[in-house]
Structures are given as C-alpha cells and as structure tokens.
C-alpha atoms as a PDB file:
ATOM      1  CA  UNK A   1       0.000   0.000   0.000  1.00  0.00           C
ATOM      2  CA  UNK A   2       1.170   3.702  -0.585  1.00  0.00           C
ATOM      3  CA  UNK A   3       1.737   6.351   1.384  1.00  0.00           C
ATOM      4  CA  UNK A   4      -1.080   8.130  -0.358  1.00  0.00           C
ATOM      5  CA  UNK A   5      -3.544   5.790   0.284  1.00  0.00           C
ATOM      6  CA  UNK A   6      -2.531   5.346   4.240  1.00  0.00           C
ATOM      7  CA  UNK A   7      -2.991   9.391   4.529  1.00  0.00           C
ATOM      8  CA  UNK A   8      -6.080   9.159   2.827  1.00  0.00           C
ATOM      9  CA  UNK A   9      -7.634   7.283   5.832  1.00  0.00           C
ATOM     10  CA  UNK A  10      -8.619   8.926   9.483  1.00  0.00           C
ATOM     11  CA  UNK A  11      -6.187   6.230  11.363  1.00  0.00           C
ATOM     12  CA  UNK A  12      -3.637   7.468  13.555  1.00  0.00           C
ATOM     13  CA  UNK A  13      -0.155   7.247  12.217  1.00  0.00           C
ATOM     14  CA  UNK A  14       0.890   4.126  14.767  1.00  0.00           C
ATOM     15  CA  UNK A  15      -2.204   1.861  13.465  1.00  0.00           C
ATOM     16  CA  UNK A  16      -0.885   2.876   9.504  1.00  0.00           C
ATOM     17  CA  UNK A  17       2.745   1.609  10.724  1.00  0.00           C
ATOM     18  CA  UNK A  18       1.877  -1.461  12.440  1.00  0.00           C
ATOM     19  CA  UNK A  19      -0.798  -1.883   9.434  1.00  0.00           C
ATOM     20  CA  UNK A  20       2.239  -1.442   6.802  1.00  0.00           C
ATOM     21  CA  UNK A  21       4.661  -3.913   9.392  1.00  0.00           C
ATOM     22  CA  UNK A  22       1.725  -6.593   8.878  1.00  0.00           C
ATOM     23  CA  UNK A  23       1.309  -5.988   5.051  1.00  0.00           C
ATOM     24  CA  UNK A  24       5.174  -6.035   4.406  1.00  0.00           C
ATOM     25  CA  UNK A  25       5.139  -9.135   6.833  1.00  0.00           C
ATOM     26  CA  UNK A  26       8.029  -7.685   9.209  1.00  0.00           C
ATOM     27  CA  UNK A  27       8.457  -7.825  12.594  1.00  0.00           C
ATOM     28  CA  UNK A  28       5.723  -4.725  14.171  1.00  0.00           C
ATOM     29  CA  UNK A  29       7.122  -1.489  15.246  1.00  0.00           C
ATOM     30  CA  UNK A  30       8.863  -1.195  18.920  1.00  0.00           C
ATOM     31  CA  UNK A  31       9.001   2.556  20.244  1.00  0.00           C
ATOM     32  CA  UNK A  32      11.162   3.659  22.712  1.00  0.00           C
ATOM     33  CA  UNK A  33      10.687   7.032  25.036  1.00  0.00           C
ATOM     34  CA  UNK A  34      13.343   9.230  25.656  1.00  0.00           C
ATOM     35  CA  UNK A  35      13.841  12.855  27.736  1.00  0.00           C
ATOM     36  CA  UNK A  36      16.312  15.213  27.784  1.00  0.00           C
ATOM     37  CA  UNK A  37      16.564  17.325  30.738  1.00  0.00           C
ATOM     38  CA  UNK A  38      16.328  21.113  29.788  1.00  0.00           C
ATOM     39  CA  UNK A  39      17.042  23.506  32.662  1.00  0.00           C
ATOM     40  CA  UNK A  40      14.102  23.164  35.124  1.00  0.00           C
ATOM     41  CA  UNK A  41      11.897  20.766  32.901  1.00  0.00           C
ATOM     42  CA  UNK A  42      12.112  17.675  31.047  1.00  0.00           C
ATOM     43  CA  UNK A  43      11.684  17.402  27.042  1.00  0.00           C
ATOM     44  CA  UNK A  44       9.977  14.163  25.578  1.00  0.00           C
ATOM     45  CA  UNK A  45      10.051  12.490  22.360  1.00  0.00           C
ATOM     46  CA  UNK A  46      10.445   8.997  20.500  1.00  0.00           C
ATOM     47  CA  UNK A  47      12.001   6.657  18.673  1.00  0.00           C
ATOM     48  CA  UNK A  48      10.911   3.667  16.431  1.00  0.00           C
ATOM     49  CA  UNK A  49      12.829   0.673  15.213  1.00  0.00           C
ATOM     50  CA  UNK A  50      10.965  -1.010  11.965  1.00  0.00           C
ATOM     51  CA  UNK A  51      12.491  -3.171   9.883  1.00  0.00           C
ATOM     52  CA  UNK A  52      16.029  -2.445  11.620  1.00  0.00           C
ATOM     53  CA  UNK A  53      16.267   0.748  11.789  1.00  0.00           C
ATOM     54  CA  UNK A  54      15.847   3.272  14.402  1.00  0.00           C
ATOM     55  CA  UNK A  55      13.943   6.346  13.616  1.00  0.00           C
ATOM     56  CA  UNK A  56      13.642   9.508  16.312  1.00  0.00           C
ATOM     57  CA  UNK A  57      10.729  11.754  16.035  1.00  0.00           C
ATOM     58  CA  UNK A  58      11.296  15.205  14.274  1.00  0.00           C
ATOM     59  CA  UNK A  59      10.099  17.175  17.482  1.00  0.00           C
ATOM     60  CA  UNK A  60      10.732  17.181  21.290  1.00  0.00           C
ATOM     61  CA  UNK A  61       7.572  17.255  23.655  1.00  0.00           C
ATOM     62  CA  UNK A  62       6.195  18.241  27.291  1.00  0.00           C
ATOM     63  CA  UNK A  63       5.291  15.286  28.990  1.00  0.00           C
ATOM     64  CA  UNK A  64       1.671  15.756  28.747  1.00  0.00           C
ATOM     65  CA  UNK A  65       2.016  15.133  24.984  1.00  0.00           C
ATOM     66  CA  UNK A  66       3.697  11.862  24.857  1.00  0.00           C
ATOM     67  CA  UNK A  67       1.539  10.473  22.476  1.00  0.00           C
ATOM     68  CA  UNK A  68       2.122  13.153  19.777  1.00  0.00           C
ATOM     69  CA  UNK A  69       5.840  11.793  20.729  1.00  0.00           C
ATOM     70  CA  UNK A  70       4.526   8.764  18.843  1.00  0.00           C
ATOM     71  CA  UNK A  71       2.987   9.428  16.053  1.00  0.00           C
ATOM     72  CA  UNK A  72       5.139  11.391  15.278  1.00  0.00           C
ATOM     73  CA  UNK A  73       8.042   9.113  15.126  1.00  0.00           C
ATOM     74  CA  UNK A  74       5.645   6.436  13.890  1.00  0.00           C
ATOM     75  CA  UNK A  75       5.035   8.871  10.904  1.00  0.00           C
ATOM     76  CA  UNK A  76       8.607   9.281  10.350  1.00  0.00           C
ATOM     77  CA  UNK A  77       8.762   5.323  10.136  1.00  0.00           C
ATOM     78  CA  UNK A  78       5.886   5.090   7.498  1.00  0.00           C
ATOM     79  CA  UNK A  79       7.666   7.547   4.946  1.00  0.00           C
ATOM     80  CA  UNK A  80      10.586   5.435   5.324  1.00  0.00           C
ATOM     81  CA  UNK A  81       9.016   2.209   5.127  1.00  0.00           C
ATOM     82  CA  UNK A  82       7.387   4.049   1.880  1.00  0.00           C
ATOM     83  CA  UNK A  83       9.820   5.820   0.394  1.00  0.00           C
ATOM     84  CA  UNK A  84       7.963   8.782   1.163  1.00  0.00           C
ATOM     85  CA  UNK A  85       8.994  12.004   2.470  1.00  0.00           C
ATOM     86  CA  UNK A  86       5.494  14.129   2.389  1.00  0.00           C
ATOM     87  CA  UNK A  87       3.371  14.691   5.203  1.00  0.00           C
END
C-alpha cells in the first residue's frame, strides 16, 4: 500500500505503521521514550525501530504530549518504510 492511500484514511499514524509492518510481513514497530533534561523541565520524544532501523521523532515534547511523541516518530517510520517524504 502507498503512502497516499494510508494518509487518505482517518487512522492514527501508529495503526498505519503497524498496518504497513503486517502488510510487508516484518516484525511490528517497537518505540522507545526518551527525555532530555532542559534547565528546570524535562523534554519528551520517541524513537521507532521497523524493519532495523531506528527512527527519532522530528520534534521534542512536554510530557503531557507523549503520544504526539509517537505518532510522530511512527510517521517518520511510514515515509521510510514508503519511500515517502510528504506529510
């Protein structure tokens, strides 16, 4: 399946990358948290490994939004899985 047709449907970008694990027929998607202390606060984001490789998320987080920490990462993972680099 494309990238094109995954962004066509209202699924969040972690259900399109474990969709596009289970279509390729590779091992699913394994995300990883990570912080970075920033002077009195704490930054969040993610990382993905698919298909062995390890892809971080573009943007760092407050902890509040650790799920946009994933999807974002797990959209990073799609493109590459798809050879995609749009949005």
């Amino acid at each position: 399946m494309s990238a094109s047709s995954y962004n066509s449907q209202p699924w969040t970008w972690q259900w399109r990358l474990e969709d596009a694990c289970r279509v390729a027929n590779i091992l699913p998607p394994v995300f990883q948290i990570v912080s970075d202390r920033r002077g009195g606060r704490t930054a969040w984001s993610s990382r993905v490994t698919v298909h062995g490789r390890t892809l971080s998320a573009r943007f760092w987080y407050d902890g509040k939004n650790l799920y946009n920490a994933k999807e974002d990462a797990a959209e990073m993972a799609l493109n590459y899985l798809t050879g995609s680099s749009s949005r």
